[in-house]
PDB file of N, CA and C in Angstrom:
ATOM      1  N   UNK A   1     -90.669  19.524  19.039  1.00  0.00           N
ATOM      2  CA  UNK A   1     -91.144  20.883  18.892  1.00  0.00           C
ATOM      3  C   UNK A   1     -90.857  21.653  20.188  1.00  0.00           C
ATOM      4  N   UNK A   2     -90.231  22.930  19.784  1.00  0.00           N
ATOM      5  CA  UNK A   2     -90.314  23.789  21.102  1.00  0.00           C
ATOM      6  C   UNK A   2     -90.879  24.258  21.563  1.00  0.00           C
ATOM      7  N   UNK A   3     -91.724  24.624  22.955  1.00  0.00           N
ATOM      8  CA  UNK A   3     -92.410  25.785  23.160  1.00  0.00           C
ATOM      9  C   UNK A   3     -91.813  26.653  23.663  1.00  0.00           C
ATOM     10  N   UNK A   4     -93.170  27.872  23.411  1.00  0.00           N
ATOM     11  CA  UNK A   4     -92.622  29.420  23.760  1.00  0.00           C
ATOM     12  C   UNK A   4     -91.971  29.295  24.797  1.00  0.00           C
ATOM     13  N   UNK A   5     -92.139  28.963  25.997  1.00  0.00           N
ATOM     14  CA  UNK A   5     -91.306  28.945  27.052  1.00  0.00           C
ATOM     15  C   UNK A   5     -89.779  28.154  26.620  1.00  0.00           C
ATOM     16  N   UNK A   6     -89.780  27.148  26.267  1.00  0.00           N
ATOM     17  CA  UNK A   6     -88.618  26.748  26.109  1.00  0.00           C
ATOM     18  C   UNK A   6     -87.412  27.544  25.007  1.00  0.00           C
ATOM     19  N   UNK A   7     -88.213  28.124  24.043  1.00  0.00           N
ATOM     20  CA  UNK A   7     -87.664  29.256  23.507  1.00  0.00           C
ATOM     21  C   UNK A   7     -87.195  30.527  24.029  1.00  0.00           C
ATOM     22  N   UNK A   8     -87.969  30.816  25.178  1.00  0.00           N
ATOM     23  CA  UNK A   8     -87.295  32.275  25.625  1.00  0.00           C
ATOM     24  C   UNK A   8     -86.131  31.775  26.737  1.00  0.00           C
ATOM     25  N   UNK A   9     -86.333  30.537  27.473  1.00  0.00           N
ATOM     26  CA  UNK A   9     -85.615  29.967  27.858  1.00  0.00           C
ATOM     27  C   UNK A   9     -83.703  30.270  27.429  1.00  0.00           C
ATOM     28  N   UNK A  10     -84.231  29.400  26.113  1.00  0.00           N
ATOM     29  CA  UNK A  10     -82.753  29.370  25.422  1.00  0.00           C
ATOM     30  C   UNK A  10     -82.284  30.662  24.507  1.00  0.00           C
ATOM     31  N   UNK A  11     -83.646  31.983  24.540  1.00  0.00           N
ATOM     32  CA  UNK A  11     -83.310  32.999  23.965  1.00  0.00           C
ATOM     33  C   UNK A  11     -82.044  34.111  25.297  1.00  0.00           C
ATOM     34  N   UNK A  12     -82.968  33.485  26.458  1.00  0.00           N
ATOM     35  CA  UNK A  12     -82.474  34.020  28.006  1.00  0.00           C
ATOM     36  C   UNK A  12     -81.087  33.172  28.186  1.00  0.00           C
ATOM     37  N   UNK A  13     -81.007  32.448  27.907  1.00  0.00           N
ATOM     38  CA  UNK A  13     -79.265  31.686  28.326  1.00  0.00           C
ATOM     39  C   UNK A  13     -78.551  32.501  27.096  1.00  0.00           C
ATOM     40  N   UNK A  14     -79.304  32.771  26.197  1.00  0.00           N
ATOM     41  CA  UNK A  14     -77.865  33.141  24.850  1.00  0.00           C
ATOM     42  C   UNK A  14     -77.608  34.642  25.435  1.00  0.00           C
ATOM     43  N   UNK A  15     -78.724  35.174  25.732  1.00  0.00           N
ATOM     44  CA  UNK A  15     -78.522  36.685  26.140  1.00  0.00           C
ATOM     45  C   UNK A  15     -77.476  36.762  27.233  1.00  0.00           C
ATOM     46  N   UNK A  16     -77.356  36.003  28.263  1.00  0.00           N
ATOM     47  CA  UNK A  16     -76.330  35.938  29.163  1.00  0.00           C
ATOM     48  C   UNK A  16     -75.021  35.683  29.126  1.00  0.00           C
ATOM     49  N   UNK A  17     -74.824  34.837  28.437  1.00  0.00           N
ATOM     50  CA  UNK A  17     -74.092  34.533  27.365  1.00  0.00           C
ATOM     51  C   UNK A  17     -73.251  35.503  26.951  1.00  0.00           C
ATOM     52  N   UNK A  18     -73.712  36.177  25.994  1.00  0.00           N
ATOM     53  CA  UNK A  18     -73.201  37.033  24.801  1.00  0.00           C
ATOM     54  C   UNK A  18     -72.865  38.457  25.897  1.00  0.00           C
ATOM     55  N   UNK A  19     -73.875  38.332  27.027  1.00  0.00           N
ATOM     56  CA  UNK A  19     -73.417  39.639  27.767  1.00  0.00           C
ATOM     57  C   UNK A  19     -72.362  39.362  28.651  1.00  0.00           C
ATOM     58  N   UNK A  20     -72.034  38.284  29.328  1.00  0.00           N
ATOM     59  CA  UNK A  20     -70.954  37.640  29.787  1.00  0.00           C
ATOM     60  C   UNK A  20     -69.264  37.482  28.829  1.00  0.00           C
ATOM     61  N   UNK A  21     -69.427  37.498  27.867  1.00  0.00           N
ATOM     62  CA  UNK A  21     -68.381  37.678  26.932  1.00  0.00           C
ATOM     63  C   UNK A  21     -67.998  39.036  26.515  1.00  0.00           C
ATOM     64  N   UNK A  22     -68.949  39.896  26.582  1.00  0.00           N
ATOM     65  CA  UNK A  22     -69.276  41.104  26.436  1.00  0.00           C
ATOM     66  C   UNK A  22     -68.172  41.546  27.227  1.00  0.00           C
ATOM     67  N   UNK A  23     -68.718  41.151  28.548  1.00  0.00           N
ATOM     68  CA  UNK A  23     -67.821  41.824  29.901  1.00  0.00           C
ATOM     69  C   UNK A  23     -66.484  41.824  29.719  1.00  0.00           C
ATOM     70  N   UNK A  24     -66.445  40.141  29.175  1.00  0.00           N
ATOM     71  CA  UNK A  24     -64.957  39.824  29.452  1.00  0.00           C
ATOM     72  C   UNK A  24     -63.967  40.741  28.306  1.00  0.00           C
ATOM     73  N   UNK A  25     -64.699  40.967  27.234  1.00  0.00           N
ATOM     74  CA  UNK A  25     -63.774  41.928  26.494  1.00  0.00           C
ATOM     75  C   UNK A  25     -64.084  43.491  26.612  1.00  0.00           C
ATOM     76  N   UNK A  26     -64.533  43.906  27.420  1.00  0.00           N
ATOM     77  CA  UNK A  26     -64.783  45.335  27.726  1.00  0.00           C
ATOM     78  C   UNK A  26     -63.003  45.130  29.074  1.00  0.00           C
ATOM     79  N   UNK A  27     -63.284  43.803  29.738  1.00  0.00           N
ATOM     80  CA  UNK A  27     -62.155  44.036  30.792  1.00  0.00           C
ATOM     81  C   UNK A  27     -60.689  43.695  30.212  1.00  0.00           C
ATOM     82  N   UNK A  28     -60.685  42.918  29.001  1.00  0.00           N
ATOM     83  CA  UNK A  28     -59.694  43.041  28.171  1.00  0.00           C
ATOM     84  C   UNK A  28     -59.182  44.731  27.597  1.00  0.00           C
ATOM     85  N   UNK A  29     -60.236  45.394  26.866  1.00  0.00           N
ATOM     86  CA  UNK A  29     -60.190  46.576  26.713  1.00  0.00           C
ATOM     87  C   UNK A  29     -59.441  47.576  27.626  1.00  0.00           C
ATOM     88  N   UNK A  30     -59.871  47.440  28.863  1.00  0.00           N
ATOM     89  CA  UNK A  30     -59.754  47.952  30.031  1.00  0.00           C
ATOM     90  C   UNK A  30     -57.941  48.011  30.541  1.00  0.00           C
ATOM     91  N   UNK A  31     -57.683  46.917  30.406  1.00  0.00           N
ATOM     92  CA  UNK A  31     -56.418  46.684  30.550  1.00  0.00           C
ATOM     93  C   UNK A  31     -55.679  46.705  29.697  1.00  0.00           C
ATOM     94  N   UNK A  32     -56.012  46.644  28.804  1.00  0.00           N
ATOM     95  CA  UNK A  32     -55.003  47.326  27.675  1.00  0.00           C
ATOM     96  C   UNK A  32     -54.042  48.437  27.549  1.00  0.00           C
ATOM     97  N   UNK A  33     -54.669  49.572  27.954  1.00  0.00           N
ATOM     98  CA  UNK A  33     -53.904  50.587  28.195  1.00  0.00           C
ATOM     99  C   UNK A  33     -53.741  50.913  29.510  1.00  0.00           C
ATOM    100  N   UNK A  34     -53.823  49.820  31.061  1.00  0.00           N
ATOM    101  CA  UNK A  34     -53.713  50.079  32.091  1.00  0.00           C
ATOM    102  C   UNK A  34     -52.299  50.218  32.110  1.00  0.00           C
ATOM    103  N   UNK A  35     -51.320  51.045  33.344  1.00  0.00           N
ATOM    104  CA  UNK A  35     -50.507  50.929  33.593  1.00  0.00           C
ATOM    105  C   UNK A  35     -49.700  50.042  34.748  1.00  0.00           C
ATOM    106  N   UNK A  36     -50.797  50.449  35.725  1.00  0.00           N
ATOM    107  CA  UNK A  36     -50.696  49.398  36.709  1.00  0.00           C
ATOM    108  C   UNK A  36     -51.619  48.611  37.217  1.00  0.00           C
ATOM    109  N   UNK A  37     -51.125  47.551  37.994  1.00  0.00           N
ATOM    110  CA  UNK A  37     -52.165  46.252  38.208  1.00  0.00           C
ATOM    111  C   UNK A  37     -52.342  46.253  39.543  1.00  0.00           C
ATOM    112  N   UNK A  38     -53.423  46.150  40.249  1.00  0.00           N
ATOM    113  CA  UNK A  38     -53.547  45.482  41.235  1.00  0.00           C
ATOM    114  C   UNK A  38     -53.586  44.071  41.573  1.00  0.00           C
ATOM    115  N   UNK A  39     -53.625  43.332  42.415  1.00  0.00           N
ATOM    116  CA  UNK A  39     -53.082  41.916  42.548  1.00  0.00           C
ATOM    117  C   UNK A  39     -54.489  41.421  41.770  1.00  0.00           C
ATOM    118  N   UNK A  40     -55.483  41.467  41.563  1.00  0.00           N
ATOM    119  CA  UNK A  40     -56.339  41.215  41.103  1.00  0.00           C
ATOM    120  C   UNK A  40     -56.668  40.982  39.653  1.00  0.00           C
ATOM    121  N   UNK A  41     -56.120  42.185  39.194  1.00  0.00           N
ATOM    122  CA  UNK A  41     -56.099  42.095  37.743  1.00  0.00           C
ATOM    123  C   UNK A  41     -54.791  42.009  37.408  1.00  0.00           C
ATOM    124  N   UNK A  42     -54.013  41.818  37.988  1.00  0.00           N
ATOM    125  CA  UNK A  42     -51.990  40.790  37.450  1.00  0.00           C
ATOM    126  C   UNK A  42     -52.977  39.415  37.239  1.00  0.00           C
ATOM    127  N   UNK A  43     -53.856  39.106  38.198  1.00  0.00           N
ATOM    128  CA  UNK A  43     -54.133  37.541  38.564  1.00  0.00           C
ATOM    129  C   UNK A  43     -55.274  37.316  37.237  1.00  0.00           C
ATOM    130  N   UNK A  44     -55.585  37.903  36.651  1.00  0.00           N
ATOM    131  CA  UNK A  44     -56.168  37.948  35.650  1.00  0.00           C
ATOM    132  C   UNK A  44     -55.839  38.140  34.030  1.00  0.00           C
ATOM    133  N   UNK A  45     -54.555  39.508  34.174  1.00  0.00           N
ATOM    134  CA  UNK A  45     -53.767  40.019  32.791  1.00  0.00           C
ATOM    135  C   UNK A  45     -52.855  38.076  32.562  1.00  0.00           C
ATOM    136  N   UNK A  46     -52.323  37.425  34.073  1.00  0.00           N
ATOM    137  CA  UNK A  46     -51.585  37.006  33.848  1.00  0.00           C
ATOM    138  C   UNK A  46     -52.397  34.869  33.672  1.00  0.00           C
ATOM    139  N   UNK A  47     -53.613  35.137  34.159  1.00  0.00           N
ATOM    140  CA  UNK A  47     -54.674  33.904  34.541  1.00  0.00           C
ATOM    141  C   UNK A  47     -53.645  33.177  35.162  1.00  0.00           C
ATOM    142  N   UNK A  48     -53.128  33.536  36.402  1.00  0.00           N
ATOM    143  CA  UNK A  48     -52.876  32.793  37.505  1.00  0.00           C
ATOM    144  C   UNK A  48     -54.108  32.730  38.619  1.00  0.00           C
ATOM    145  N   UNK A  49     -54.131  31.757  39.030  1.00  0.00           N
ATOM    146  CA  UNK A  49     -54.802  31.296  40.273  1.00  0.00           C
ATOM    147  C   UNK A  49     -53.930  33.109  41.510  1.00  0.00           C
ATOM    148  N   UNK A  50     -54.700  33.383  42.229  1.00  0.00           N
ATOM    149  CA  UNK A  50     -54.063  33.876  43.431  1.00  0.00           C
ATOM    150  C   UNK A  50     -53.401  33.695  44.333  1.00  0.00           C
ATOM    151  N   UNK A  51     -53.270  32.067  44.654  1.00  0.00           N
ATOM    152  CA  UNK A  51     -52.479  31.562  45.381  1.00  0.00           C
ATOM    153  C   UNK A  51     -51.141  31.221  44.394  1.00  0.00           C
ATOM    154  N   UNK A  52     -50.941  30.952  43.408  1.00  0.00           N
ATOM    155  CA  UNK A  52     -50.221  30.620  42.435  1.00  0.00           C
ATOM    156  C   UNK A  52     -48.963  32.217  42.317  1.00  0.00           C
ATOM    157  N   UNK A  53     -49.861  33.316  42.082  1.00  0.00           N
ATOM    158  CA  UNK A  53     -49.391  34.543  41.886  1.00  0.00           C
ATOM    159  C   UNK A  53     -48.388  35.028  43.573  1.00  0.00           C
ATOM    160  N   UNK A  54     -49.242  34.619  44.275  1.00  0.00           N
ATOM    161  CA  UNK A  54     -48.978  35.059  45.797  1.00  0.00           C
ATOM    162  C   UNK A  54     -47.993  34.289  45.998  1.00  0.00           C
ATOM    163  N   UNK A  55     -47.732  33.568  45.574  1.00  0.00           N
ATOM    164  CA  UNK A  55     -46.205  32.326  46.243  1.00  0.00           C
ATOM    165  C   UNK A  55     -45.225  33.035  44.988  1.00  0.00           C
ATOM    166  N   UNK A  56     -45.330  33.330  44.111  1.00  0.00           N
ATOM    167  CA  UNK A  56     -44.393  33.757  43.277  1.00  0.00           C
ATOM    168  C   UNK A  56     -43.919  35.471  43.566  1.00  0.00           C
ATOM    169  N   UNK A  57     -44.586  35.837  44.220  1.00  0.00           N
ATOM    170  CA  UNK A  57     -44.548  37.431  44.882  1.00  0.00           C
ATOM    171  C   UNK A  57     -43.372  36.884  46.418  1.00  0.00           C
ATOM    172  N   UNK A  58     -44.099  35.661  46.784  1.00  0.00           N
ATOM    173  CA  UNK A  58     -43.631  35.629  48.191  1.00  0.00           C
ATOM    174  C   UNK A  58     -41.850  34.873  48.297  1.00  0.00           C
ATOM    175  N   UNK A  59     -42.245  34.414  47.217  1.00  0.00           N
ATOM    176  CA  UNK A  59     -40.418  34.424  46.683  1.00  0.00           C
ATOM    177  C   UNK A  59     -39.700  35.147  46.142  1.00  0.00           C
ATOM    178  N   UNK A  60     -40.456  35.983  45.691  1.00  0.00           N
ATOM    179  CA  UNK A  60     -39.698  37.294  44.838  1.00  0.00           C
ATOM    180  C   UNK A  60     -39.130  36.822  43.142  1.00  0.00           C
ATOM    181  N   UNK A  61     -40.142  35.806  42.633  1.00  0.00           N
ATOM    182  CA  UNK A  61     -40.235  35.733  41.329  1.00  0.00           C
ATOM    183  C   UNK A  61     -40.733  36.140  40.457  1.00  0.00           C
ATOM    184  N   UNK A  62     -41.766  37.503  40.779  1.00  0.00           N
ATOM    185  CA  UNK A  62     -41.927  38.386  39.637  1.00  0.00           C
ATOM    186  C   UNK A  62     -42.023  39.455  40.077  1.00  0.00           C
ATOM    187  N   UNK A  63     -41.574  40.639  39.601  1.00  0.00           N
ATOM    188  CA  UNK A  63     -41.649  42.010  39.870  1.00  0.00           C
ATOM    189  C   UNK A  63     -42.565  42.411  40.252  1.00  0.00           C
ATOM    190  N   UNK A  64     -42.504  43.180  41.802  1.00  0.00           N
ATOM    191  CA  UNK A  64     -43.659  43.770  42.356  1.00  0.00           C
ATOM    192  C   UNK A  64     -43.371  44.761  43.386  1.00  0.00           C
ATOM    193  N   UNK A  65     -44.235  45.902  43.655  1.00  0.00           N
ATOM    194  CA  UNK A  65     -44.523  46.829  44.316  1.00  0.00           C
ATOM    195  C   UNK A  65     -45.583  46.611  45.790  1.00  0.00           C
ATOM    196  N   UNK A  66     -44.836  46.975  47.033  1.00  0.00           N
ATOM    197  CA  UNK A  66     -45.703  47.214  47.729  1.00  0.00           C
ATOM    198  C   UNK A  66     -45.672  48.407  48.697  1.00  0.00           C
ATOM    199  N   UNK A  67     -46.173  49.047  48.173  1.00  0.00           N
ATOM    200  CA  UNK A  67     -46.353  50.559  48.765  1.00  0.00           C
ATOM    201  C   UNK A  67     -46.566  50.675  50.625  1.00  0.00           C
ATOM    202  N   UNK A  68     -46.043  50.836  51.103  1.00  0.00           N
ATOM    203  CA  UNK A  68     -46.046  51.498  52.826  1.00  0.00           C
ATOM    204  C   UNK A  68     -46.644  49.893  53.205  1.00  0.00           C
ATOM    205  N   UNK A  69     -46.274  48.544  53.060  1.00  0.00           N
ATOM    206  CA  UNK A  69     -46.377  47.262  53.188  1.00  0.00           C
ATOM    207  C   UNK A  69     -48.214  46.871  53.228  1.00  0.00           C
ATOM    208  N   UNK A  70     -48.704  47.931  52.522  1.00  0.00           N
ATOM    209  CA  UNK A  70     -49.596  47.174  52.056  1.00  0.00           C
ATOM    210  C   UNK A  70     -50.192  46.565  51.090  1.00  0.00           C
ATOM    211  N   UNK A  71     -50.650  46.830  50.254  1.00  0.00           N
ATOM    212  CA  UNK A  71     -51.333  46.173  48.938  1.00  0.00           C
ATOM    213  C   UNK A  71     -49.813  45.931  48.054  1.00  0.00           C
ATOM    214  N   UNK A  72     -50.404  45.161  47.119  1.00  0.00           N
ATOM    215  CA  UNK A  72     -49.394  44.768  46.097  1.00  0.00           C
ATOM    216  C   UNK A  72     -49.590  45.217  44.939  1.00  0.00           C
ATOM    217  N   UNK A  73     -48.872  45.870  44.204  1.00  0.00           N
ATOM    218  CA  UNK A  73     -48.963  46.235  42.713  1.00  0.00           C
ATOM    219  C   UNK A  73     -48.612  46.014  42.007  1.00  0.00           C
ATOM    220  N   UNK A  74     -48.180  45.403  40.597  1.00  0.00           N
ATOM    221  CA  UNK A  74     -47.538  45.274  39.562  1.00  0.00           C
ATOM    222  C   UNK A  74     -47.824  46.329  38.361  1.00  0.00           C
ATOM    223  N   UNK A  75     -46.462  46.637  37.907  1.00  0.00           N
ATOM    224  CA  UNK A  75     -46.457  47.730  36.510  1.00  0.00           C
ATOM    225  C   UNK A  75     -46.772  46.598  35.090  1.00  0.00           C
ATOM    226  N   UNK A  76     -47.371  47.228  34.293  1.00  0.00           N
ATOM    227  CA  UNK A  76     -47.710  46.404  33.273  1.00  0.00           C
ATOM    228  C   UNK A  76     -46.648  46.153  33.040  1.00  0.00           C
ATOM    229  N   UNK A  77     -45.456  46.790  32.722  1.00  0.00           N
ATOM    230  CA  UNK A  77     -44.209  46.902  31.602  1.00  0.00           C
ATOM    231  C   UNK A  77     -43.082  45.377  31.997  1.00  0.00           C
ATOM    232  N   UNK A  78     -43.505  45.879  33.475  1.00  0.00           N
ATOM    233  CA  UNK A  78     -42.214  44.494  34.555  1.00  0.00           C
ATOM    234  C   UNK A  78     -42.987  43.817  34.013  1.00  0.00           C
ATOM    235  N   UNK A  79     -44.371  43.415  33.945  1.00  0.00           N
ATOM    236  CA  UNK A  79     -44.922  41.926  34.105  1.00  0.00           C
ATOM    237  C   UNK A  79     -44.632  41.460  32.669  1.00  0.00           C
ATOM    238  N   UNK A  80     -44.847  42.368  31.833  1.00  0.00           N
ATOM    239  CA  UNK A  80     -44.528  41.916  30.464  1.00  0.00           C
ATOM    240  C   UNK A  80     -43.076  41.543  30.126  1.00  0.00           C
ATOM    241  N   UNK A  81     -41.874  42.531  30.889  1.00  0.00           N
ATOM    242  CA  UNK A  81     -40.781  41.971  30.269  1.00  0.00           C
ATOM    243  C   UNK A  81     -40.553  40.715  31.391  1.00  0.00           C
ATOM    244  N   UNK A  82     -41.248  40.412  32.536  1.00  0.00           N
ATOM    245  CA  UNK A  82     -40.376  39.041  33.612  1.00  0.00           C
ATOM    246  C   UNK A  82     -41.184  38.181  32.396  1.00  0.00           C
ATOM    247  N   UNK A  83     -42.626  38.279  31.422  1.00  0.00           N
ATOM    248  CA  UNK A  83     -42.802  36.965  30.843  1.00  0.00           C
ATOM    249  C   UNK A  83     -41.697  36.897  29.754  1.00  0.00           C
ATOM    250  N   UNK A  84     -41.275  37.671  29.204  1.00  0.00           N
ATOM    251  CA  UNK A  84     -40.080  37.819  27.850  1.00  0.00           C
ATOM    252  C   UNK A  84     -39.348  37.049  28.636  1.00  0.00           C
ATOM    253  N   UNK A  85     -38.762  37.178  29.510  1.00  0.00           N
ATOM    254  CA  UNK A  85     -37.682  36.809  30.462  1.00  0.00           C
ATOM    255  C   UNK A  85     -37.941  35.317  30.811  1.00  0.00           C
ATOM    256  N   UNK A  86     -38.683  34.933  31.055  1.00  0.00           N
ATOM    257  CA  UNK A  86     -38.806  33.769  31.802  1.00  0.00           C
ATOM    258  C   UNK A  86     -40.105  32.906  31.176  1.00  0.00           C
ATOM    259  N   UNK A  87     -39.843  33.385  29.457  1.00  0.00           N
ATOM    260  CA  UNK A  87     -40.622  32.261  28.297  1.00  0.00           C
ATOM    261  C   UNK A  87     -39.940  30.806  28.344  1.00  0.00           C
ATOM    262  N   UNK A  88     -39.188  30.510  28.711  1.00  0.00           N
ATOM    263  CA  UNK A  88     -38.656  29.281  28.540  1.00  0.00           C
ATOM    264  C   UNK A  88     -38.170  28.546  29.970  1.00  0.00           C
ATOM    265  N   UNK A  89     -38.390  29.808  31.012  1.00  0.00           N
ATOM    266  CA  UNK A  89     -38.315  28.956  32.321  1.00  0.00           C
ATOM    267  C   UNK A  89     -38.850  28.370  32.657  1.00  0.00           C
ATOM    268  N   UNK A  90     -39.449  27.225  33.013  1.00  0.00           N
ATOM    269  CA  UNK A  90     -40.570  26.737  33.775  1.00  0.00           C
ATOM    270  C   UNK A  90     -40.313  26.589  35.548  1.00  0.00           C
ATOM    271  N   UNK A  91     -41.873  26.614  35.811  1.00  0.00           N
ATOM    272  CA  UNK A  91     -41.491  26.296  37.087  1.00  0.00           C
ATOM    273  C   UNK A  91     -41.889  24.982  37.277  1.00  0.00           C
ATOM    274  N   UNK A  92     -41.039  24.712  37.903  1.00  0.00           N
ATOM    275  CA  UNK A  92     -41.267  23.010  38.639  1.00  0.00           C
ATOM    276  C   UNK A  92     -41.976  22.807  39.917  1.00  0.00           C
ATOM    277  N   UNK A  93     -42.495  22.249  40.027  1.00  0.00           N
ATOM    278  CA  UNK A  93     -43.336  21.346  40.984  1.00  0.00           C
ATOM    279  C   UNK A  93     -42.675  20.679  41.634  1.00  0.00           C
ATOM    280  N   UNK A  94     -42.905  20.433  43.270  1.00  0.00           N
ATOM    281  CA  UNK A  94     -42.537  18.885  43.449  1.00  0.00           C
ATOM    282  C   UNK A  94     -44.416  18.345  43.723  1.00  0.00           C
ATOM    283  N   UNK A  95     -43.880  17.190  44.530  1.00  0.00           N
ATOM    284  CA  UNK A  95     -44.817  16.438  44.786  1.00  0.00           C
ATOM    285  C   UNK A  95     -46.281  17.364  45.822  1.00  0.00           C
ATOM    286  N   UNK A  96     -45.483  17.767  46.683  1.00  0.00           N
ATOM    287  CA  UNK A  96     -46.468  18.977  47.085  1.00  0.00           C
ATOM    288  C   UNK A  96     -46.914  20.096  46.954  1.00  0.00           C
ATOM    289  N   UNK A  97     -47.020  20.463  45.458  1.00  0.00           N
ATOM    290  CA  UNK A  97     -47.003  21.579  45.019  1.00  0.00           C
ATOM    291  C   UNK A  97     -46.317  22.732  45.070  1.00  0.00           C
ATOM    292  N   UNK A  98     -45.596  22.650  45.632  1.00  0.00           N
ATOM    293  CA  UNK A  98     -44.525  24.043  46.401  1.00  0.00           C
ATOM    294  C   UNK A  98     -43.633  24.270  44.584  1.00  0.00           C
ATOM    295  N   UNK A  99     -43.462  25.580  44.718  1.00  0.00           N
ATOM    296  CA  UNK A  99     -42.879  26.565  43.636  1.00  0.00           C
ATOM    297  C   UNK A  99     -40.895  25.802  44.019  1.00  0.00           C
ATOM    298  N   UNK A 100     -40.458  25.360  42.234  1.00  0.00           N
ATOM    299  CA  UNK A 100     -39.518  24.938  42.602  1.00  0.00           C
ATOM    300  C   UNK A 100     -38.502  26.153  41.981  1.00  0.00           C
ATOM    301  N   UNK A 101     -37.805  26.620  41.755  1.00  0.00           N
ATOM    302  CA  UNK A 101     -37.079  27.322  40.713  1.00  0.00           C
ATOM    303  C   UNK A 101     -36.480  26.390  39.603  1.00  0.00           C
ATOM    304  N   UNK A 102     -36.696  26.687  38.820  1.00  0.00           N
ATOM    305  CA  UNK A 102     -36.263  25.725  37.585  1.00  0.00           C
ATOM    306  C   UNK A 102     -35.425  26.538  36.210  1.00  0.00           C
ATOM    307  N   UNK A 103     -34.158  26.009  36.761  1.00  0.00           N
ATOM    308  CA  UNK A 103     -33.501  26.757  35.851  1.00  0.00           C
ATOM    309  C   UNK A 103     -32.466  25.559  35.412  1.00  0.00           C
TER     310      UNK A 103
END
């Protein structure tokens, strides 16, 4: 049997929950019709890690903007056509993680 407490308990985790998912598709929403990305939300439109995204910027493997050498930007349109582009590339690994080009 539950008690009241243990009920509002698990009424309080679902509420967080459902508002936490909430978020995540209000920030789906959000980007939908964004045009451009900040490194933040590329690292998100694209669910790369930041370090993952940042070594692929720092090789110049995906299209990017950096305005008067500071911040980094990506246009929705590049990021969408380098994935068209590079659906079947993979990147390779070696043993120490380092970005291989794999073509």
């Amino acid at each position: 049997m539950i008690t009241i407490k243990e009920g509002r308990n698990e009424m309080q985790n679902y509420e967080n929950e459902v508002i936490g998912k909430l978020s995540s598709i209000e920030n789906i929403l959000k980007r939908k019709d964004k045009k451009l990305f900040t490194f933040k939300e590329a690292c998100d439109h694209l669910d790369y890690s930041p370090s993952f995204l940042y070594k692929l910027t720092c090789k110049k493997l995906i299209p990017f903007h950096k305005p008067m050498g500071r911040k980094i930007f990506f246009f929705k349109n590049e990021i969408e056509k380098w994935i068209a582009e590079n659906e079947n590339n993979e990147m390779l690994w070696d043993n120490n993680q380092r970005i291989i080009d794999g073509k």
